[in-house]
C-alpha atoms as a PDB file:
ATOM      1  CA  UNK A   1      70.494 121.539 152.598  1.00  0.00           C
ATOM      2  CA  UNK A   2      71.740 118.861 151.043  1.00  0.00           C
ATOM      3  CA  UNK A   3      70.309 114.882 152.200  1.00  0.00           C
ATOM      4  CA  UNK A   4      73.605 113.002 153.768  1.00  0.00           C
ATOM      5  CA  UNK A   5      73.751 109.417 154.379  1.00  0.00           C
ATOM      6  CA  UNK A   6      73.831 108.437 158.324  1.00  0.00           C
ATOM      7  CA  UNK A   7      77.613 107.813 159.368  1.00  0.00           C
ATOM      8  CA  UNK A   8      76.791 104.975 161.630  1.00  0.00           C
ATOM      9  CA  UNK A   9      75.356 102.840 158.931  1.00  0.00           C
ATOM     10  CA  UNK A  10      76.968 103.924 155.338  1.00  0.00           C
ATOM     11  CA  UNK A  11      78.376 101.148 153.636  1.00  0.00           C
ATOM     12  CA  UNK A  12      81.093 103.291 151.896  1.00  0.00           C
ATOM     13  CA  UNK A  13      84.061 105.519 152.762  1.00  0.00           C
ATOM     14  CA  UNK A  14      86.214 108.124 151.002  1.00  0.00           C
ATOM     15  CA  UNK A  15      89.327 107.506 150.675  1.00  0.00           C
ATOM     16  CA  UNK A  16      92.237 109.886 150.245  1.00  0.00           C
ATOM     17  CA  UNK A  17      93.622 109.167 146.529  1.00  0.00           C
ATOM     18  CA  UNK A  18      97.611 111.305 148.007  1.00  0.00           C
ATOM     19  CA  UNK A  19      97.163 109.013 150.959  1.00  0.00           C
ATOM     20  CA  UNK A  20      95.262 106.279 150.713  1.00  0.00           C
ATOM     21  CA  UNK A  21      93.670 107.387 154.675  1.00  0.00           C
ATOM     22  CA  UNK A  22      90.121 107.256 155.043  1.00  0.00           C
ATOM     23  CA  UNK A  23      88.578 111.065 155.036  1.00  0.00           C
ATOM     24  CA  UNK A  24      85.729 110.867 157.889  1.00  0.00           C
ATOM     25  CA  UNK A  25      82.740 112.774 158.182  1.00  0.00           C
ATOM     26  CA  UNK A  26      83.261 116.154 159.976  1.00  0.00           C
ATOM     27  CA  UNK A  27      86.931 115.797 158.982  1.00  0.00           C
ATOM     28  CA  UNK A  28      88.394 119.105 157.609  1.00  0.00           C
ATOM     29  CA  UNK A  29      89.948 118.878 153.893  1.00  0.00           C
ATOM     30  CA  UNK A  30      91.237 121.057 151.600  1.00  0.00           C
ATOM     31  CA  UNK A  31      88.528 123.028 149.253  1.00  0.00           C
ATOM     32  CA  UNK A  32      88.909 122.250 145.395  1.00  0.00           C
ATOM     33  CA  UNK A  33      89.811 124.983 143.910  1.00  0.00           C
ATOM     34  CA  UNK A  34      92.186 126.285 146.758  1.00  0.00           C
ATOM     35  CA  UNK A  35      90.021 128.674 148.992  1.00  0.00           C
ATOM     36  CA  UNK A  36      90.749 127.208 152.420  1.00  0.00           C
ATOM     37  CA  UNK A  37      89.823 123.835 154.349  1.00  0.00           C
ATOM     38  CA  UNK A  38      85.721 122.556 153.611  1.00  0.00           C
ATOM     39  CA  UNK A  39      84.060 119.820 156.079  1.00  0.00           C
ATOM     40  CA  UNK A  40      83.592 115.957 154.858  1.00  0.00           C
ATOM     41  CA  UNK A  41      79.943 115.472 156.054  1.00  0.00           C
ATOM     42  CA  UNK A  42      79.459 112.036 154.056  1.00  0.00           C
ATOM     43  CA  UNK A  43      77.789 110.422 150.701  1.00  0.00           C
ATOM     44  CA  UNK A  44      74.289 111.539 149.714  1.00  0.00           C
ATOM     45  CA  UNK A  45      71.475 109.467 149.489  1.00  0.00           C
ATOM     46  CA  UNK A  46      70.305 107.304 147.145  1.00  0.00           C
ATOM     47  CA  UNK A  47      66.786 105.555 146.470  1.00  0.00           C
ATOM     48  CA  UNK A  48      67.225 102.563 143.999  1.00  0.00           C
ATOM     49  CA  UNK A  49      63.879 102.152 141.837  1.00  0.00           C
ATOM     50  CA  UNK A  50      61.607  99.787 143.777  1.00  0.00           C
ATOM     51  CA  UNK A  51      64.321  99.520 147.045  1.00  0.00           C
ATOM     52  CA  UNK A  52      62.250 100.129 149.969  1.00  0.00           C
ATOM     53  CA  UNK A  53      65.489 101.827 152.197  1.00  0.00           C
ATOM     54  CA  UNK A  54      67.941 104.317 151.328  1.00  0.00           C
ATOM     55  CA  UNK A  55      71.547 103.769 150.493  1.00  0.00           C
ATOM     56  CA  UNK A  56      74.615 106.212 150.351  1.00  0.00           C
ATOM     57  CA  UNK A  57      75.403 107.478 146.976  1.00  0.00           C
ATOM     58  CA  UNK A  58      78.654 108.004 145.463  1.00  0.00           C
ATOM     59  CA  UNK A  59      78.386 112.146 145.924  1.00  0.00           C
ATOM     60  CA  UNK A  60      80.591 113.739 148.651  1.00  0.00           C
ATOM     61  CA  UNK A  61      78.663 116.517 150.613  1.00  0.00           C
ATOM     62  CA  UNK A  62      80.676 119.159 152.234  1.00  0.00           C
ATOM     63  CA  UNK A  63      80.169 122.155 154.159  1.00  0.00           C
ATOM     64  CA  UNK A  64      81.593 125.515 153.859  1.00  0.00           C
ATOM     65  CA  UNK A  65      81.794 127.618 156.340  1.00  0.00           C
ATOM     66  CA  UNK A  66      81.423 131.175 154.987  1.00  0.00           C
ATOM     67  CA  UNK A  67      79.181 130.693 153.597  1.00  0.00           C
ATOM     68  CA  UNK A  68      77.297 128.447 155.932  1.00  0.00           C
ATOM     69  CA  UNK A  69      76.406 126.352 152.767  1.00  0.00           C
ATOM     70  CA  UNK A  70      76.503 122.889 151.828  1.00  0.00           C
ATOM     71  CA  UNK A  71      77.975 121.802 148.117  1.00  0.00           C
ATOM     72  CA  UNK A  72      78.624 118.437 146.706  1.00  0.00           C
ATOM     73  CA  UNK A  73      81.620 117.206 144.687  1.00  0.00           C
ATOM     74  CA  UNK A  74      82.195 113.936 143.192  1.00  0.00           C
ATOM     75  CA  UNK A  75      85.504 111.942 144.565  1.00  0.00           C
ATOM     76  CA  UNK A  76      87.826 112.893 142.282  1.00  0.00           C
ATOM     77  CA  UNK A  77      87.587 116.275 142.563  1.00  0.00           C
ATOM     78  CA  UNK A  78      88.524 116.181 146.361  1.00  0.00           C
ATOM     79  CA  UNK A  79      91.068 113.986 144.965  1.00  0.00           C
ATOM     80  CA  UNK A  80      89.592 110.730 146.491  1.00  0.00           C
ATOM     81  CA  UNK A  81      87.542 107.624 145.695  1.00  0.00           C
ATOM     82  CA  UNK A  82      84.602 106.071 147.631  1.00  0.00           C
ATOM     83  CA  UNK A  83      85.233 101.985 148.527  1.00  0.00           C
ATOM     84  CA  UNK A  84      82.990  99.653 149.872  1.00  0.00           C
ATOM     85  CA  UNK A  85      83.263  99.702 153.797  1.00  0.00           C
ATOM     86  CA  UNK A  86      84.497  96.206 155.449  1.00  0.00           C
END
Protein backbone atom coordinates (compact mmCIF):
# COMPACT_ATOMS: atom_id res chain seq x y z
CA UNK A 1 0.00 0.00 0.00
CA UNK A 2 1.15 2.98 -0.96
CA UNK A 3 0.91 6.35 1.84
CA UNK A 4 -1.66 9.01 0.05
CA UNK A 5 -2.03 12.46 1.14
CA UNK A 6 -5.63 13.26 2.86
CA UNK A 7 -7.99 14.87 0.10
CA UNK A 8 -9.56 17.26 2.48
CA UNK A 9 -6.38 19.02 3.29
CA UNK A 10 -3.75 18.59 0.19
CA UNK A 11 -2.53 21.72 -0.95
CA UNK A 12 -2.11 20.50 -4.60
CA UNK A 13 -4.19 19.16 -7.49
CA UNK A 14 -3.57 17.34 -10.78
CA UNK A 15 -4.42 18.82 -13.48
CA UNK A 16 -5.30 17.37 -16.86
CA UNK A 17 -2.35 18.60 -19.32
CA UNK A 18 -5.38 17.61 -22.85
CA UNK A 19 -7.77 19.56 -20.69
CA UNK A 20 -6.63 21.66 -18.36
CA UNK A 21 -9.75 19.98 -15.73
CA UNK A 22 -8.73 19.09 -12.43
CA UNK A 23 -8.40 15.01 -12.12
CA UNK A 24 -9.93 14.28 -8.46
CA UNK A 25 -9.20 11.60 -6.23
CA UNK A 26 -11.29 8.43 -6.93
CA UNK A 27 -11.74 9.84 -10.45
CA UNK A 28 -11.27 7.14 -13.17
CA UNK A 29 -8.42 7.95 -15.91
CA UNK A 30 -6.95 6.32 -18.53
CA UNK A 31 -3.89 3.77 -17.59
CA UNK A 32 -0.42 4.79 -19.19
CA UNK A 33 0.41 2.48 -21.31
CA UNK A 34 -3.21 1.78 -22.66
CA UNK A 35 -4.62 -1.22 -20.55
CA UNK A 36 -7.95 0.25 -19.47
CA UNK A 37 -9.14 3.14 -16.99
CA UNK A 38 -6.81 3.25 -13.31
CA UNK A 39 -8.26 5.30 -10.14
CA UNK A 40 -6.68 8.93 -9.14
CA UNK A 41 -6.36 8.32 -5.33
CA UNK A 42 -4.09 11.56 -4.73
CA UNK A 43 -0.25 12.79 -4.10
CA UNK A 44 1.92 10.78 -1.71
CA UNK A 45 3.34 11.98 1.25
CA UNK A 46 6.10 13.83 1.98
CA UNK A 47 8.19 14.55 5.30
CA UNK A 48 10.51 17.65 4.78
CA UNK A 49 13.80 17.20 7.01
CA UNK A 50 13.05 18.75 10.41
CA UNK A 51 9.02 19.62 9.35
CA UNK A 52 7.07 18.33 12.13
CA UNK A 53 3.66 17.52 9.67
CA UNK A 54 3.35 15.85 6.49
CA UNK A 55 2.79 17.43 3.14
CA UNK A 56 1.58 15.95 -0.29
CA UNK A 57 4.30 15.10 -2.63
CA UNK A 58 4.42 15.57 -6.22
CA UNK A 59 3.81 11.50 -6.94
CA UNK A 60 0.34 10.48 -8.27
CA UNK A 61 -0.93 7.19 -6.58
CA UNK A 62 -3.38 5.15 -8.46
CA UNK A 63 -5.17 2.05 -8.09
CA UNK A 64 -5.67 -0.76 -10.39
CA UNK A 65 -8.18 -2.82 -10.18
CA UNK A 66 -7.04 -6.28 -11.36
CA UNK A 67 -4.87 -6.39 -9.78
CA UNK A 68 -6.15 -4.86 -6.61
CA UNK A 69 -2.75 -2.97 -6.47
CA UNK A 70 -1.67 0.42 -5.96
CA UNK A 71 1.26 2.04 -8.39
CA UNK A 72 2.55 5.50 -8.58
CA UNK A 73 3.36 7.61 -11.66
CA UNK A 74 4.75 10.97 -11.84
CA UNK A 75 2.36 13.75 -13.68
CA UNK A 76 3.52 13.59 -16.87
CA UNK A 77 3.11 10.27 -17.48
CA UNK A 78 -0.74 10.46 -16.82
CA UNK A 79 -0.27 13.34 -18.99
CA UNK A 80 -0.89 15.98 -16.21
CA UNK A 81 0.85 18.42 -13.86
CA UNK A 82 0.29 19.00 -10.10
CA UNK A 83 -0.49 23.06 -9.18
CA UNK A 84 -0.71 24.61 -6.05
CA UNK A 85 -4.44 24.47 -4.79
CA UNK A 86 -6.18 28.10 -4.28
Amino acid sequence: MVAVFPAETSTVRLVSLATGEEIKPGQQIPEPYGHGQITYLGPTVTHEEGASEARPGRVAVVRYASPDTDWVFLPAQLNARYEEAV
